[in-house]
C-alpha atoms as a PDB file:
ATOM      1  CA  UNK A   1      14.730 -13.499  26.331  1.00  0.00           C
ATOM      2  CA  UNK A   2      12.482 -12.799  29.409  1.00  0.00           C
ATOM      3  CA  UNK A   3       9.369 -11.447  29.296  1.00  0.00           C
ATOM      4  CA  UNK A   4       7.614 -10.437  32.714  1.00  0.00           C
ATOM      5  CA  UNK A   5       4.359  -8.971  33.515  1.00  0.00           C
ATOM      6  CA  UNK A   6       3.686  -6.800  36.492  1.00  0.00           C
ATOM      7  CA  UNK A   7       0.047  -5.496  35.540  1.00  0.00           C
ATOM      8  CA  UNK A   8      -2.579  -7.370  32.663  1.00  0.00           C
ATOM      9  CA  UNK A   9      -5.742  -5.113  33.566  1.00  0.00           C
ATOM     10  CA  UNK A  10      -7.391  -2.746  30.850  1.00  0.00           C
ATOM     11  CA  UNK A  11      -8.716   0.635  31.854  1.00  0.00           C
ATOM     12  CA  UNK A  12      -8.636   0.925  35.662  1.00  0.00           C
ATOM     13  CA  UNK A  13      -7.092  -0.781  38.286  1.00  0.00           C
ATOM     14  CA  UNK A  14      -9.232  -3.432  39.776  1.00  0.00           C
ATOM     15  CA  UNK A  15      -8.184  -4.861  43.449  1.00  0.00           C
ATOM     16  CA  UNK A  16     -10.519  -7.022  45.178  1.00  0.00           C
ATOM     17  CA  UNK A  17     -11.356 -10.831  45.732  1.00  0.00           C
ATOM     18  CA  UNK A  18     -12.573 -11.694  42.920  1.00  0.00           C
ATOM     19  CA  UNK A  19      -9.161 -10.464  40.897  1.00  0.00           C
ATOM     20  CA  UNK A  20      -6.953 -12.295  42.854  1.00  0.00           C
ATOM     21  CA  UNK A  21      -5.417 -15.127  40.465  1.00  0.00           C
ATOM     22  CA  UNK A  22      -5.091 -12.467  37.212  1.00  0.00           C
ATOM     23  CA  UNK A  23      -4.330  -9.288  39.213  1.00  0.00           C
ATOM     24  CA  UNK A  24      -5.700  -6.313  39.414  1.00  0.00           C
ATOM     25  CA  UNK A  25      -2.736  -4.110  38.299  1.00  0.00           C
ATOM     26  CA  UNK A  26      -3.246  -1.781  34.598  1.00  0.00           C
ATOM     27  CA  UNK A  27      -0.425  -2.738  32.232  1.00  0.00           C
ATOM     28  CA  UNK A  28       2.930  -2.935  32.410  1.00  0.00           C
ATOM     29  CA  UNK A  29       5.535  -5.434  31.117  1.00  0.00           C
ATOM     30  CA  UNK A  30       9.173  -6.259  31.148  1.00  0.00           C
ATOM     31  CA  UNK A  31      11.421  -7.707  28.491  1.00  0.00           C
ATOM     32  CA  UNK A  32      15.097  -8.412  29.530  1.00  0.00           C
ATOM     33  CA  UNK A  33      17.299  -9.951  26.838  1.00  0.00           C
ATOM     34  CA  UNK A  34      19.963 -12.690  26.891  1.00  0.00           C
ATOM     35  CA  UNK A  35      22.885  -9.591  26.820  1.00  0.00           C
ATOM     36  CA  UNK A  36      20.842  -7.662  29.901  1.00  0.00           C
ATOM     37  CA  UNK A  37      19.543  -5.071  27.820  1.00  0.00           C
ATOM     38  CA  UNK A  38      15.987  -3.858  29.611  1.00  0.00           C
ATOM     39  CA  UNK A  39      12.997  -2.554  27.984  1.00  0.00           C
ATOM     40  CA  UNK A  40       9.589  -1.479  29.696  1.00  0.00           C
ATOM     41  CA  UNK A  41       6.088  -1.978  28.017  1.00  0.00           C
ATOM     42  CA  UNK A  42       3.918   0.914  29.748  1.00  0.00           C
ATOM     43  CA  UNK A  43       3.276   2.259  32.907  1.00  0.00           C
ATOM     44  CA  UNK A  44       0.554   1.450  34.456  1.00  0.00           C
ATOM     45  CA  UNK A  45       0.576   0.549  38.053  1.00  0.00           C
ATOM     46  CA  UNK A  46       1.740  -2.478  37.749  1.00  0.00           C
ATOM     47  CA  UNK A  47       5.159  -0.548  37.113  1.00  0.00           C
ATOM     48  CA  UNK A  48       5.182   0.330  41.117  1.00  0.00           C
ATOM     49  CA  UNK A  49       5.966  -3.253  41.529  1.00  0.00           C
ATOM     50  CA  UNK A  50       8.557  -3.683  38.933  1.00  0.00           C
ATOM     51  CA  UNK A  51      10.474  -0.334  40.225  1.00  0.00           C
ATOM     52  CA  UNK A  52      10.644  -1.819  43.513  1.00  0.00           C
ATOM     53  CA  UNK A  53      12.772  -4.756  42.007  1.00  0.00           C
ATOM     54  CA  UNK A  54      14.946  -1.702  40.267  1.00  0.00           C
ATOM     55  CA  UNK A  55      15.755   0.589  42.993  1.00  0.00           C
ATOM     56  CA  UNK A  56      19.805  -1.513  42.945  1.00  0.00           C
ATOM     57  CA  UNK A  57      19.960  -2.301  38.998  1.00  0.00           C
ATOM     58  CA  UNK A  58      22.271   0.355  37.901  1.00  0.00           C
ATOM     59  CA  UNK A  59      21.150  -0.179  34.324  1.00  0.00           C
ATOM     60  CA  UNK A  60      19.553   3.094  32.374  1.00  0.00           C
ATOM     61  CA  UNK A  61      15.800   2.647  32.614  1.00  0.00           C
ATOM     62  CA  UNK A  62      13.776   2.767  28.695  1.00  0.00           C
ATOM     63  CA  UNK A  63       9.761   2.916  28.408  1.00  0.00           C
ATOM     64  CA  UNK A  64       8.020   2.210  25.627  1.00  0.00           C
ATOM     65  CA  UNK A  65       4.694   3.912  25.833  1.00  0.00           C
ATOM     66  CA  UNK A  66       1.798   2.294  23.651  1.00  0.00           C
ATOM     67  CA  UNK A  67      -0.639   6.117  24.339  1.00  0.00           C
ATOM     68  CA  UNK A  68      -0.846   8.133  27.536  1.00  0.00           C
ATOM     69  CA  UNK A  69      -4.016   6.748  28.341  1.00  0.00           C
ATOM     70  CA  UNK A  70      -4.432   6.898  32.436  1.00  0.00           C
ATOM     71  CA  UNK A  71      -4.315   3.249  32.754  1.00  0.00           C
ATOM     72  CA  UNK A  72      -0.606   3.391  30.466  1.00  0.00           C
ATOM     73  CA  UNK A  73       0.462   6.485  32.440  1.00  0.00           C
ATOM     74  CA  UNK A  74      -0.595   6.529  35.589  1.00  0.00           C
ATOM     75  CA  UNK A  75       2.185   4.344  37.955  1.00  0.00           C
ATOM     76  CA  UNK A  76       4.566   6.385  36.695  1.00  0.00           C
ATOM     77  CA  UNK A  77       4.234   8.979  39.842  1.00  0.00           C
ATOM     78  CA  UNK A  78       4.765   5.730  42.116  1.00  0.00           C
ATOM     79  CA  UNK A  79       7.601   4.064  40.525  1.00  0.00           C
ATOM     80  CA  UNK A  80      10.613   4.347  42.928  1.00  0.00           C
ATOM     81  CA  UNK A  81      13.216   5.131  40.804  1.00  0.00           C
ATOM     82  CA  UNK A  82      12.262   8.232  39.072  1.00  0.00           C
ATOM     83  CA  UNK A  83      12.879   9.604  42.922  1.00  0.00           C
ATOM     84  CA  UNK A  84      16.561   8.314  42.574  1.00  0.00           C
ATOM     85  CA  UNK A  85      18.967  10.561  41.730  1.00  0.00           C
ATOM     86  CA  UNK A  86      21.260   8.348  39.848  1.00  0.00           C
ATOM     87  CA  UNK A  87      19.024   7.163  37.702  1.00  0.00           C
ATOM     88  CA  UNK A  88      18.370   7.575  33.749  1.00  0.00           C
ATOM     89  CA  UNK A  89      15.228   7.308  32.298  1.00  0.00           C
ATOM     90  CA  UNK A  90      13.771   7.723  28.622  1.00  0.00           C
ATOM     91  CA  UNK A  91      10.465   7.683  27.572  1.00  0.00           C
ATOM     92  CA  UNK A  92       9.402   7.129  24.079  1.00  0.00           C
ATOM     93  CA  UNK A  93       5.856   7.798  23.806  1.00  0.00           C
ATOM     94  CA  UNK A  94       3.538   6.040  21.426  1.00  0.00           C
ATOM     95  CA  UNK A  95       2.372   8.075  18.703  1.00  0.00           C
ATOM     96  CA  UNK A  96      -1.311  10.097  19.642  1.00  0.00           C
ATOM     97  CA  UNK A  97      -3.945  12.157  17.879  1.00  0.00           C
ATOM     98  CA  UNK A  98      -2.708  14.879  20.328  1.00  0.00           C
ATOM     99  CA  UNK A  99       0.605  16.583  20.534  1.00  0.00           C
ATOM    100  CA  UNK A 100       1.445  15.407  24.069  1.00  0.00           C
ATOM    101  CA  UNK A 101       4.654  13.813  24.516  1.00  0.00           C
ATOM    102  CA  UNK A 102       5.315  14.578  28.249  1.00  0.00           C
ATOM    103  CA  UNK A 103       1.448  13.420  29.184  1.00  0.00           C
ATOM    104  CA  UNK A 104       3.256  10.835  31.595  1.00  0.00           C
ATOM    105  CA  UNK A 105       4.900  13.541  33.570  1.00  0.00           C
ATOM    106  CA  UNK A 106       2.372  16.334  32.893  1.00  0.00           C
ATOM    107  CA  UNK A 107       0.323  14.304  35.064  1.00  0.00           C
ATOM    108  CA  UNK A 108       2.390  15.458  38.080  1.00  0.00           C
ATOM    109  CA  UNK A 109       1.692  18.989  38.070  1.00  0.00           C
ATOM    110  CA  UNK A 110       0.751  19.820  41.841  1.00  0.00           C
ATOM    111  CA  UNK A 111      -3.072  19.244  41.100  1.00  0.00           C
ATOM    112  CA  UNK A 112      -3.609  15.830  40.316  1.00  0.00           C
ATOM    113  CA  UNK A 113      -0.216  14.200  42.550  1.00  0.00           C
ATOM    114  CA  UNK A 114       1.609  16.122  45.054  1.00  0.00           C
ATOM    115  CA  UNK A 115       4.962  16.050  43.380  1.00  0.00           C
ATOM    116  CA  UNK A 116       5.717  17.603  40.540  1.00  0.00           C
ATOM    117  CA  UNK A 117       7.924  16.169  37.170  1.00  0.00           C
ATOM    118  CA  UNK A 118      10.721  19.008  37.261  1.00  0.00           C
ATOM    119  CA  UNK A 119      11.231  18.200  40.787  1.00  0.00           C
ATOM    120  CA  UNK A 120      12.114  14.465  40.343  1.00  0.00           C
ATOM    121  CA  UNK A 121      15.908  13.796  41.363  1.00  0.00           C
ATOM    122  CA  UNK A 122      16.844  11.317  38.495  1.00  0.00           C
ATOM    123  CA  UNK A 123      17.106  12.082  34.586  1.00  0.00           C
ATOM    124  CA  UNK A 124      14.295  11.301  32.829  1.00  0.00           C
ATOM    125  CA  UNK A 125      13.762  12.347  28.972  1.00  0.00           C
ATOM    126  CA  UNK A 126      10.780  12.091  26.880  1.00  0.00           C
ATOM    127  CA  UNK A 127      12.965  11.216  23.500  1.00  0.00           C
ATOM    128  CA  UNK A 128      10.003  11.042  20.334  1.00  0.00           C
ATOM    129  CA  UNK A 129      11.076   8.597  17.673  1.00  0.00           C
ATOM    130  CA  UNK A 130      11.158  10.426  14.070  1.00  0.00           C
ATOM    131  CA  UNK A 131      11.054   6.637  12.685  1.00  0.00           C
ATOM    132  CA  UNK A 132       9.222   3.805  12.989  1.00  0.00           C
ATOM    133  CA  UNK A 133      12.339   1.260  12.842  1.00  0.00           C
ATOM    134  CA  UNK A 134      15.084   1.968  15.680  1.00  0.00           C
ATOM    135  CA  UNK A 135      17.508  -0.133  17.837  1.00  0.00           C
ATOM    136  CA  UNK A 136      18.024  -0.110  21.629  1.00  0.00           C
ATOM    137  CA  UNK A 137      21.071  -1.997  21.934  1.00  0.00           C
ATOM    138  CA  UNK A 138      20.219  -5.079  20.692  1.00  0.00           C
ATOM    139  CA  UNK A 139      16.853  -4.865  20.635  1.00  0.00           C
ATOM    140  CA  UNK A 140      15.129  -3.866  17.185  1.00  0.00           C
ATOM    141  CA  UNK A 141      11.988  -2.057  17.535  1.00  0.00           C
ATOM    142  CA  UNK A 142       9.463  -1.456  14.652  1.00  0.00           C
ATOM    143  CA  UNK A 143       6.263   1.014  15.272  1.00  0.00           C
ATOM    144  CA  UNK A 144       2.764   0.346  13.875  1.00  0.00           C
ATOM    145  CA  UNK A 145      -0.558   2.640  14.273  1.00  0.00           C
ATOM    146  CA  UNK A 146      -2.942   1.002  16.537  1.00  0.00           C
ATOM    147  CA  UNK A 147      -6.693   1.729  15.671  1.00  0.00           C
ATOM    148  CA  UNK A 148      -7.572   3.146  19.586  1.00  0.00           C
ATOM    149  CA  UNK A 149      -9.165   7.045  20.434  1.00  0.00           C
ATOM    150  CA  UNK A 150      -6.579   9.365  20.229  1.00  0.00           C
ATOM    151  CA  UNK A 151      -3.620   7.189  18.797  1.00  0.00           C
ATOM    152  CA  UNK A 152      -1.155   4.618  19.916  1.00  0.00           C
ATOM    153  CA  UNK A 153       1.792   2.904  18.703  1.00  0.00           C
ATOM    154  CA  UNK A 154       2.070  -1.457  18.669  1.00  0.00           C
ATOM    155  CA  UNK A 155       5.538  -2.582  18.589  1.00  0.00           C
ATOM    156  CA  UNK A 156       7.703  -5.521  17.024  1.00  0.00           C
ATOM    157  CA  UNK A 157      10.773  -6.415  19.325  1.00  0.00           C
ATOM    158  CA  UNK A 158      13.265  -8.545  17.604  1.00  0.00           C
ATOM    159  CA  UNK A 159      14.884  -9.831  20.373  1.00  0.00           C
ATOM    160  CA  UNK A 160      17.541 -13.119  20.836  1.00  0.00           C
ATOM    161  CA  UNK A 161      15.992 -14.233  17.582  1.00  0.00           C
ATOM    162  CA  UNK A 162      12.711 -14.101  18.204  1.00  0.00           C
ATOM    163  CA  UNK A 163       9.991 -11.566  17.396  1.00  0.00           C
ATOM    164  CA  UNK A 164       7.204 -10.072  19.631  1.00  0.00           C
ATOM    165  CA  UNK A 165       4.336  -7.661  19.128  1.00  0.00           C
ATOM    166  CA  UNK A 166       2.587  -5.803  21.605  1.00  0.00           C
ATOM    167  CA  UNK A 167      -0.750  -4.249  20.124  1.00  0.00           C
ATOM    168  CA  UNK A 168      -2.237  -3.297  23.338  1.00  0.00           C
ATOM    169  CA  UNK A 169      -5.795  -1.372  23.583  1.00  0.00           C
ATOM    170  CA  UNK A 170      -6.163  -2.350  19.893  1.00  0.00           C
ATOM    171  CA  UNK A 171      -9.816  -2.577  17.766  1.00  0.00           C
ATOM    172  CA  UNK A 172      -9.259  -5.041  14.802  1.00  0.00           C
ATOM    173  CA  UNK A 173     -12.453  -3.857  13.572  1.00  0.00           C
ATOM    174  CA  UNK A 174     -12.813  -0.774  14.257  1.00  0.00           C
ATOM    175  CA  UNK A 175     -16.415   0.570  13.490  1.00  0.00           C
ATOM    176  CA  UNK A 176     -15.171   3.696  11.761  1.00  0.00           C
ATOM    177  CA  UNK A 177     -12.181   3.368   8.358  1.00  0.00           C
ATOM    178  CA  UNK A 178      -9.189   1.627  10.685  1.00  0.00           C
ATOM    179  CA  UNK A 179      -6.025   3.860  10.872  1.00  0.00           C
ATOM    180  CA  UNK A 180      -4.456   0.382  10.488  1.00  0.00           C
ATOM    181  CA  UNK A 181      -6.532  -2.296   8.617  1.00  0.00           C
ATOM    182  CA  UNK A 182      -6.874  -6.423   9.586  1.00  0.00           C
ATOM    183  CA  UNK A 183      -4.770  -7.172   6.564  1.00  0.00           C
ATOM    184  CA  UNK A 184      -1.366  -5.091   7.566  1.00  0.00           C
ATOM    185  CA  UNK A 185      -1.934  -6.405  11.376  1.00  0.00           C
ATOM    186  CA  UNK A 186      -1.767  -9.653   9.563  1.00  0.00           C
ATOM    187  CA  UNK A 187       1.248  -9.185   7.804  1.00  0.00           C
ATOM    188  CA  UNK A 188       2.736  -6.955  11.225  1.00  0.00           C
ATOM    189  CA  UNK A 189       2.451 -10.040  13.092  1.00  0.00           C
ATOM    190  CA  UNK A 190       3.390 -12.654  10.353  1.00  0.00           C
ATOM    191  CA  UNK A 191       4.953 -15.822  12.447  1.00  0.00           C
ATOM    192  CA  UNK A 192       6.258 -13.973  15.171  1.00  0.00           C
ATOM    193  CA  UNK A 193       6.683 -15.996  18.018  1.00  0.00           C
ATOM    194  CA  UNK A 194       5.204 -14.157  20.746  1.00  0.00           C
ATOM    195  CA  UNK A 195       1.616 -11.633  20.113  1.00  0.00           C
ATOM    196  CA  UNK A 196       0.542  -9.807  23.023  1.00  0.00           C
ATOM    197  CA  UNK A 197      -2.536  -8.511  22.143  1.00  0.00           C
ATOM    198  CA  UNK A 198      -5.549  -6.655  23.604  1.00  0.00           C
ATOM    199  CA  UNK A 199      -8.452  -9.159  24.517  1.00  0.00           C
ATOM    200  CA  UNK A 200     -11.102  -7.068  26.535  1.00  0.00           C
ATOM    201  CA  UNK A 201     -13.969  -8.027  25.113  1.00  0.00           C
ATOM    202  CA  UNK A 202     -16.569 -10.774  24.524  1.00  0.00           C
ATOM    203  CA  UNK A 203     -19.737 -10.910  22.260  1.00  0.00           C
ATOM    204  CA  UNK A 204     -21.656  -9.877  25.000  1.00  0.00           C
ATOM    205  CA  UNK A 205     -19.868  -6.575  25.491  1.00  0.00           C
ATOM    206  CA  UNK A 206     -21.340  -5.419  21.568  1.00  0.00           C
ATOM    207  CA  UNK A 207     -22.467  -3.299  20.665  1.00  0.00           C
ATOM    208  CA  UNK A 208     -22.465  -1.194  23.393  1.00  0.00           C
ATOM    209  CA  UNK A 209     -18.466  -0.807  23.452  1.00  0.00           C
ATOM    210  CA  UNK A 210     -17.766  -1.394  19.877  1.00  0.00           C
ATOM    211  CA  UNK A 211     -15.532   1.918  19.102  1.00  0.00           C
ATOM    212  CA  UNK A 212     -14.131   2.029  22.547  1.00  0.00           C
ATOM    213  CA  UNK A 213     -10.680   0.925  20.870  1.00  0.00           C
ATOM    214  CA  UNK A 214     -10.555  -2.792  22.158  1.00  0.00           C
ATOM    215  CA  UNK A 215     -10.669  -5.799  20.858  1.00  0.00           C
ATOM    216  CA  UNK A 216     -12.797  -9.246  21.367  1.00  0.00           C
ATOM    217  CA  UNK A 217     -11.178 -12.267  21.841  1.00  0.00           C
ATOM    218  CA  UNK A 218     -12.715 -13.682  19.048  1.00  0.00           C
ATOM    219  CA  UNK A 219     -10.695 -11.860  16.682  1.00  0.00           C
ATOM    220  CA  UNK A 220      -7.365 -11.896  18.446  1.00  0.00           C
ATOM    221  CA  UNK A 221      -7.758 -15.211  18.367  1.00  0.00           C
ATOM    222  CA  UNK A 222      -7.892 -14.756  14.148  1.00  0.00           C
ATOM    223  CA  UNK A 223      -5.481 -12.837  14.085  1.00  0.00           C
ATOM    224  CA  UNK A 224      -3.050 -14.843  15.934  1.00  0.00           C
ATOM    225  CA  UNK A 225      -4.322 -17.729  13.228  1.00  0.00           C
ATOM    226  CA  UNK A 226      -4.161 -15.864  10.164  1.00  0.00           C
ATOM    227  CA  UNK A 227      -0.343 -14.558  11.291  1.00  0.00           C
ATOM    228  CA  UNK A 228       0.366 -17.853  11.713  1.00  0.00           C
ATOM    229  CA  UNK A 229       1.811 -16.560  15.411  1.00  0.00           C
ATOM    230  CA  UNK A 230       2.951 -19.638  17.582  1.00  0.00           C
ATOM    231  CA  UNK A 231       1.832 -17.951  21.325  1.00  0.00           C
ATOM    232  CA  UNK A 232      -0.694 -15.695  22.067  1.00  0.00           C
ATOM    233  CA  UNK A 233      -0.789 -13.515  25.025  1.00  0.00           C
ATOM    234  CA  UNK A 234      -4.153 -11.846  25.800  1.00  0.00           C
ATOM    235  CA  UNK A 235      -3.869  -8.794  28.289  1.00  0.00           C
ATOM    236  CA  UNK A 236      -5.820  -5.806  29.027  1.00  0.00           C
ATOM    237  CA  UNK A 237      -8.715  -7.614  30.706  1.00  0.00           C
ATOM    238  CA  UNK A 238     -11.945  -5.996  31.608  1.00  0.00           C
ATOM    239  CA  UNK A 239     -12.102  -4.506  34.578  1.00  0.00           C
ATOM    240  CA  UNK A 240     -15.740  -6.295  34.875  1.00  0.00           C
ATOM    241  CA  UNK A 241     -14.049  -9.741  34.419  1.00  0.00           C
ATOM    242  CA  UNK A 242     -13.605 -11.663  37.453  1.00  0.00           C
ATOM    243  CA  UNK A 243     -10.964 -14.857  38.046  1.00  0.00           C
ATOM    244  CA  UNK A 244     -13.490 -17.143  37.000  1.00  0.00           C
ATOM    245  CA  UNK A 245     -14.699 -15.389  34.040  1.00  0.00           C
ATOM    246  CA  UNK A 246     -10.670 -15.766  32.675  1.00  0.00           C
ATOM    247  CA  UNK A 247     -10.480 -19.053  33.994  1.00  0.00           C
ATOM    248  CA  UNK A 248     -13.974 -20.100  31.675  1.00  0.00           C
ATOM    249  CA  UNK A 249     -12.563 -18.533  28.799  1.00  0.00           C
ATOM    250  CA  UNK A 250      -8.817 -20.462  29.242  1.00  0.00           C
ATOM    251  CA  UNK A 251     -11.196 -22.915  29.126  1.00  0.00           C
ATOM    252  CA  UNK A 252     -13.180 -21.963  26.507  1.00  0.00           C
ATOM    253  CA  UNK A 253     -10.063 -21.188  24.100  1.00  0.00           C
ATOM    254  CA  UNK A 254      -8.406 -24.678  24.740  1.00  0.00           C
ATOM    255  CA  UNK A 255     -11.534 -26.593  23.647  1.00  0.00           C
ATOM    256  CA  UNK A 256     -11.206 -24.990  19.885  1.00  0.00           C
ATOM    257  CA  UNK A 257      -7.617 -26.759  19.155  1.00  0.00           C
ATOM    258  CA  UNK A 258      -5.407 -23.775  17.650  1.00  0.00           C
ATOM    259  CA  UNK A 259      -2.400 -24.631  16.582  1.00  0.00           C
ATOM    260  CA  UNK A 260      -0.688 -22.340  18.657  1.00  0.00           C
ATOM    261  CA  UNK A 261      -0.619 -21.949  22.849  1.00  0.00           C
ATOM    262  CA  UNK A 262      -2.523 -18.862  24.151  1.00  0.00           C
ATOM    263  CA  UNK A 263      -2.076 -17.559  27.513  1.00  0.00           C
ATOM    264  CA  UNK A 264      -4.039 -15.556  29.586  1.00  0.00           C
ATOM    265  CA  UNK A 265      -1.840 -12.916  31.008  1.00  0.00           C
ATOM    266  CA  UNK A 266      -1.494 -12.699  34.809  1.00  0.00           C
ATOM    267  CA  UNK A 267       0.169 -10.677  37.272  1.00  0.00           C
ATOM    268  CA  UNK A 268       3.865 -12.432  37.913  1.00  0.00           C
ATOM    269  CA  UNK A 269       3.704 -14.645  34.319  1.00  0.00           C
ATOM    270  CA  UNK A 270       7.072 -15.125  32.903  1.00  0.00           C
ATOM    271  CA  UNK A 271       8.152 -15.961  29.832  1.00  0.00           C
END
């Protein structure tokens, strides 16, 4: 199993000197298996960078949106091989408030980017999952609710014998009744091996974005403890949150002695 991320950065893309070390890219990450099957997590600009890498793999292309928020959508206009007419891709959005599948190609309507979805040379389908438990290939994929504004789907990839979850742009405690509660992320992450999870916040941030559908580290860092999860992955950083800010709280996190590694997710980590 290979994990690879192209983009860690919540809510807008942040380039500049002081981003250097994470990245600046929104979020997008890659998960290859042993037998070459290929799966990507989101599309935010970080996915320009992985498409360049693409334009010669002949494999069918798979996304797996979390919501069709801008910062999941929007490198989907600029990744290379949507413009190639061999190429297959499917989309499987996550599951929103709103009825809108095709927001990742909506997008590209003539007003807000120059070329528009229907005249795109490759396939692409938006294919919406009826069930929360599928397979691609070998890959088993299992759908939970996150607790974000509008909607969003976390996954569990079984993968090579090992389980990950991605709960990106995910509020553990939400201030309003939780469309998923702590208890049934608990069990939804129970000893996987790998949690990617949404760590925007700090103390500091509260109250003023507590309902903004993000999480503080803090309580990743429970939940990861609680599920009894042997790595976790923090991603979606603030855009407000320079290199040295991550840096102090690496720091920060390996002074407490969990039993389990965490990682702060950067631009070109792979796992």
């Amino acid at each position: 199993m290979r994990l690879k991320f192209y983009g860690v950065r919540g809510s807008i893309p942040t380039p500049g000197p002081n981003t250097v070390k994470y990245g600046g890219n929104t979020v997008c990450v890659s998960l290859q298996s042993q037998s070459n099957t290929h799966i990507i997590l989101d599309s935010g600009t970080g996915i320009r960078l992985l498409g360049d890498e693409l334009m010669k793999d002949k494999r069918d292309i798979y996304i797996l949106l979390s919501h069709n928020h801008w910062d999941h959508i929007q490198g989907f206009p600029f990744f290379v091989p949507a413009y190639m007419p061999n190429k297959n891709i499917t989309i499987i959005p996550g599951v929103t408030d709103a009825q809108a599948p095709d927001a990742i190609l909506r997008q590209m309507d003539g007003s807000y980017f120059p070329v528009q979805y229907d005249d795109l040379p490759s396939t692409v389908k938006v294919v919406q999952q009826q069930n929360d438990t599928w397979h691609y290939h070998d890959i088993k994929i299992e759908r939970m609710a996150m607790n974000h504004p509008g909607g969003g789907s976390a996954y569990r990839l079984t993968v090579d014998g090992l389980k990950i979850v991605y709960a990106i742009d995910n509020e553990l405690y939400p201030p309003n009744d939780p469309v998923t509660s702590f208890d049934k992320w608990v069990e939804f992450v129970d000893g996987v091996d790998y949690l990617i999870h949404d760590g925007q916040f700090i103390p500091s941030d509260y109250p003023l974005k507590m309902g903004w559908g993000h999480s503080q580290i803090k309580d990743a860092l429970d939940l990861a403890v609680q599920g009894k999860v042997k790595n976790l992955v923090l991603i979606s950083h603030d855009p407000a949150r320079s290199d040295d800010d991550l840096d102090q709280i690496a720091q920060d996190i390996g002074k407490q002695g969990y039993d389990f590694k965490t990682i702060i997710a950067h631009e070109g980590l792979i796992i």
